[in-house]
C-alpha atoms as a PDB file:
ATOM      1  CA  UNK A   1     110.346  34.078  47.108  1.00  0.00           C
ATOM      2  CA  UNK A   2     113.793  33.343  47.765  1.00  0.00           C
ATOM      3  CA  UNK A   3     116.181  36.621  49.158  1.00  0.00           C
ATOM      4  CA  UNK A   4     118.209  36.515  45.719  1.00  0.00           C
ATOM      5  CA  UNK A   5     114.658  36.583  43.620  1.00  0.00           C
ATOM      6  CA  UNK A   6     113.838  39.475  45.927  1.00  0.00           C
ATOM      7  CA  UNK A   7     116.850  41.840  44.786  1.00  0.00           C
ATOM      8  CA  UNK A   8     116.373  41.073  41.205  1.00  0.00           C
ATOM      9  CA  UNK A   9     113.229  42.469  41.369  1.00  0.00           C
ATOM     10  CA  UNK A  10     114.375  45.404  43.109  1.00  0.00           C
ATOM     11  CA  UNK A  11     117.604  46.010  40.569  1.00  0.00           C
ATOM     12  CA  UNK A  12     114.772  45.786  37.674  1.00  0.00           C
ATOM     13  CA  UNK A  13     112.252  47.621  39.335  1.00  0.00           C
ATOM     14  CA  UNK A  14     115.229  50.493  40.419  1.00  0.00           C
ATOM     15  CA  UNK A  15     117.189  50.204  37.173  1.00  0.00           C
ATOM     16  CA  UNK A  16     113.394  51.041  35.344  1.00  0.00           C
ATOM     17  CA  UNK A  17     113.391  54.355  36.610  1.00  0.00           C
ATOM     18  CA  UNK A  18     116.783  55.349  35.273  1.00  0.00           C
ATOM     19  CA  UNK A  19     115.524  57.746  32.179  1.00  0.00           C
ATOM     20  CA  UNK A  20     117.213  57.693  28.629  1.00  0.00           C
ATOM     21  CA  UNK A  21     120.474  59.460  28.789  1.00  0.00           C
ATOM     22  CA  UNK A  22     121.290  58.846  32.169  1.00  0.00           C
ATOM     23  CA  UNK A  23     123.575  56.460  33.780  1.00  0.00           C
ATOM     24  CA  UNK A  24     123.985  54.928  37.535  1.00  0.00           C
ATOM     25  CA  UNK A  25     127.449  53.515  38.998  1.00  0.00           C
ATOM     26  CA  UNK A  26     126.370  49.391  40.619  1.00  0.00           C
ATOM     27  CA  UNK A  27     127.196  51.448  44.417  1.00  0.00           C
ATOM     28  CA  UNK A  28     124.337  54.043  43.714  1.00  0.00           C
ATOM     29  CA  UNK A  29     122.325  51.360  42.234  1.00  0.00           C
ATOM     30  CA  UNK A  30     123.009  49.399  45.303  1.00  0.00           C
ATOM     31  CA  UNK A  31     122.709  52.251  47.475  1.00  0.00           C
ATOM     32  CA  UNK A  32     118.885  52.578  45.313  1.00  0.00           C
ATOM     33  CA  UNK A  33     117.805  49.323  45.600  1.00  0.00           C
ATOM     34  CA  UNK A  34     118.525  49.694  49.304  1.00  0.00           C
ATOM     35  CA  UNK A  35     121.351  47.346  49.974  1.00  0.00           C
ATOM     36  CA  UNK A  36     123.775  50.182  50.684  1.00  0.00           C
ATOM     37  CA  UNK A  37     127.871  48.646  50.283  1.00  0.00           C
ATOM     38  CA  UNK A  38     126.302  45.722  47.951  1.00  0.00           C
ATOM     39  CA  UNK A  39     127.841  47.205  44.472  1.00  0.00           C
ATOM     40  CA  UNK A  40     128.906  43.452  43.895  1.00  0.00           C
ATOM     41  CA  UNK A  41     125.820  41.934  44.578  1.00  0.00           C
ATOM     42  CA  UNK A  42     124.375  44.652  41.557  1.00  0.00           C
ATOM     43  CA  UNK A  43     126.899  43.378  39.120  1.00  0.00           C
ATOM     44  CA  UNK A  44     125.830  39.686  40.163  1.00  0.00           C
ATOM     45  CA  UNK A  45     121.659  40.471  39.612  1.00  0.00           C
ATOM     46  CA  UNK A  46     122.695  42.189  36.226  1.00  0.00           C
ATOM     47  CA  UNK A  47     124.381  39.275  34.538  1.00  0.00           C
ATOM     48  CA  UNK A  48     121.683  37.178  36.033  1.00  0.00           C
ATOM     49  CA  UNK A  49     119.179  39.618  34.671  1.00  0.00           C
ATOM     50  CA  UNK A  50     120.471  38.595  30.906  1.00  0.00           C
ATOM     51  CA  UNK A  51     118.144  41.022  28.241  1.00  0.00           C
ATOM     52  CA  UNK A  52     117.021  43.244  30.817  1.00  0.00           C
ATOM     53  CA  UNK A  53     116.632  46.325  28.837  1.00  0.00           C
ATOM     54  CA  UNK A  54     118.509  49.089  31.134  1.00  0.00           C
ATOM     55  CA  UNK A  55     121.752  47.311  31.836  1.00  0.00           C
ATOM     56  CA  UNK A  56     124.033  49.699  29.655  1.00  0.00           C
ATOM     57  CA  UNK A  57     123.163  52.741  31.973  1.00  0.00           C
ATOM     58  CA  UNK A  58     124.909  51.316  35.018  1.00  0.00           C
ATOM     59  CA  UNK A  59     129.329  51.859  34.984  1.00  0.00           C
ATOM     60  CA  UNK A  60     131.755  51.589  37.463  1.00  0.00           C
ATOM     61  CA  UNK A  61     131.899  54.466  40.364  1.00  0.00           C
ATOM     62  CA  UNK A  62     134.584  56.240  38.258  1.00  0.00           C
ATOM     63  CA  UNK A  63     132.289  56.075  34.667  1.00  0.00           C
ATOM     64  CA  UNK A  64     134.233  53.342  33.180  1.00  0.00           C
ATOM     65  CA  UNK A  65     132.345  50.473  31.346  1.00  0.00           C
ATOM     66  CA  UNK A  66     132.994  47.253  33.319  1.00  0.00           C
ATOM     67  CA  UNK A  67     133.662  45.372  29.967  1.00  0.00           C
ATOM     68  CA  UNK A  68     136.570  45.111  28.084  1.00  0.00           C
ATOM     69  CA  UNK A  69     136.545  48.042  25.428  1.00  0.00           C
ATOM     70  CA  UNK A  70     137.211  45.261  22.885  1.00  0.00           C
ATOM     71  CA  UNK A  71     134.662  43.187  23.978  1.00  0.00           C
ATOM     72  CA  UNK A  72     130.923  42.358  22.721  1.00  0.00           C
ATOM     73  CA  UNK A  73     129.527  43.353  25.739  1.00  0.00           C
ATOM     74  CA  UNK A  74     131.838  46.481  25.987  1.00  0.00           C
ATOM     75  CA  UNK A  75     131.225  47.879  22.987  1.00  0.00           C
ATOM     76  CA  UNK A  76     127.195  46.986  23.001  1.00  0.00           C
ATOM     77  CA  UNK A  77     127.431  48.737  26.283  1.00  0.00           C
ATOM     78  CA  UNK A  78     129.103  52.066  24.621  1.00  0.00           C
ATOM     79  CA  UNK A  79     127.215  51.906  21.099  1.00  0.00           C
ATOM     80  CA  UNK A  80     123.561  52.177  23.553  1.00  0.00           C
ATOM     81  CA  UNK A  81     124.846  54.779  25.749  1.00  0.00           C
ATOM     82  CA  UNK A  82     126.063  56.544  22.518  1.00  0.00           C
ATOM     83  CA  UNK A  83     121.946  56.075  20.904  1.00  0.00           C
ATOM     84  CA  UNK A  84     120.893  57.606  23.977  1.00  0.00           C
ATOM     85  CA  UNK A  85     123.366  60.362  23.829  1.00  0.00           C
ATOM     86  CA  UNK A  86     125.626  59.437  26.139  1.00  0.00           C
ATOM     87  CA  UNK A  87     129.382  60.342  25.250  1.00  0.00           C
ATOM     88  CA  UNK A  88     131.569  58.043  25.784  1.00  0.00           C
ATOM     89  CA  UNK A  89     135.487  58.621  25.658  1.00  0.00           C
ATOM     90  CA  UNK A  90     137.723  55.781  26.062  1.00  0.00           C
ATOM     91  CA  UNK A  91     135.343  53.244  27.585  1.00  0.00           C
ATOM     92  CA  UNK A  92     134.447  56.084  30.270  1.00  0.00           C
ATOM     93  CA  UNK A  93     131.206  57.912  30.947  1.00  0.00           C
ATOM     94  CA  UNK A  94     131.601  61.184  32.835  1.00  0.00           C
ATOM     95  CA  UNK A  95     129.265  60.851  35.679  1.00  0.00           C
ATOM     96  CA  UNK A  96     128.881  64.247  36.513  1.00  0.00           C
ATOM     97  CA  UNK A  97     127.671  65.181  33.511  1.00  0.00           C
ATOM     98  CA  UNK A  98     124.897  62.063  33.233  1.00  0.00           C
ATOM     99  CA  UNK A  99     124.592  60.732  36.359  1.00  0.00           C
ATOM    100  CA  UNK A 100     121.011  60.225  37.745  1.00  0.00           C
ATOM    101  CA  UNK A 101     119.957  61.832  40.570  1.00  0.00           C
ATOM    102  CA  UNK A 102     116.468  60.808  40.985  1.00  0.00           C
ATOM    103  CA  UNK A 103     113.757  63.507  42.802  1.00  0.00           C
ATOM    104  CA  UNK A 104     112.315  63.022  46.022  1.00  0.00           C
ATOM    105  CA  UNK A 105     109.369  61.767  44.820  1.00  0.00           C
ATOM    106  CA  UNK A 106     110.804  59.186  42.858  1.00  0.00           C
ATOM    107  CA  UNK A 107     112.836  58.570  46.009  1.00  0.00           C
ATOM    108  CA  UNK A 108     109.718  58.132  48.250  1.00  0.00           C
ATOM    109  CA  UNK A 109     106.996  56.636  45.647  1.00  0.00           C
ATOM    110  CA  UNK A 110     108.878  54.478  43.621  1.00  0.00           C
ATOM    111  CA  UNK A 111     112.216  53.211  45.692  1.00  0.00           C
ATOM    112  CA  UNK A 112     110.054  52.121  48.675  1.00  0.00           C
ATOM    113  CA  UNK A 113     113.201  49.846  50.278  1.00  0.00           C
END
């Protein structure tokens, strides 16, 4: 398995723990997956990851949608978040309020990187 194949797994094994409602910025998914600094590398594995189900839940570090507001993808992006009841103001997500901060078990069971 090459490295790349390797962190797509992890970024769809990571980003299926994320639970309805919640969102992740691509540093804490990074920081998740364990590639700690690799935000980039996240954004790279999620386009590459085209249908994967749990892409909408993951923003920029300050809750914005990486997408053009006007775009297809932007507003796809905002219309999920909104199903899951996510409010989103101005193409921005505020993370305090649904950021996901898994539990240690989660952290030791499931995100074994």
């Amino acid at each position: 398995m090459t490295e790349i194949n390797a962190v797509k797994l992890r970024v769809e094994k990571t980003l299926s723990l994320v639970p309805t409602g919640n969102v992740v910025s691509y540093g804490q998914l990074a920081d998740l997956c364990g590639l700690p600094g690799r935000a980039r590398l996240m954004g790279k594995c999620l386009k590459s990851l085209e249908g994967h189900h749990n892409w909408h839940r993951v923003l920029r570090a300050d809750g914005r949608i990486a997408f053009p507001q006007d775009s297809k993808l932007g507003q796809e992006q905002s219309m999920r978040l909104l199903e899951e009841g996510v409010w989103v103001k101005n193409g921005r997500v505020r993370i305090k309020d649904y950021g996901w901060q898994p539990d240690l078990y989660a952290i030791l069971s499931e995100l074994k990187y």
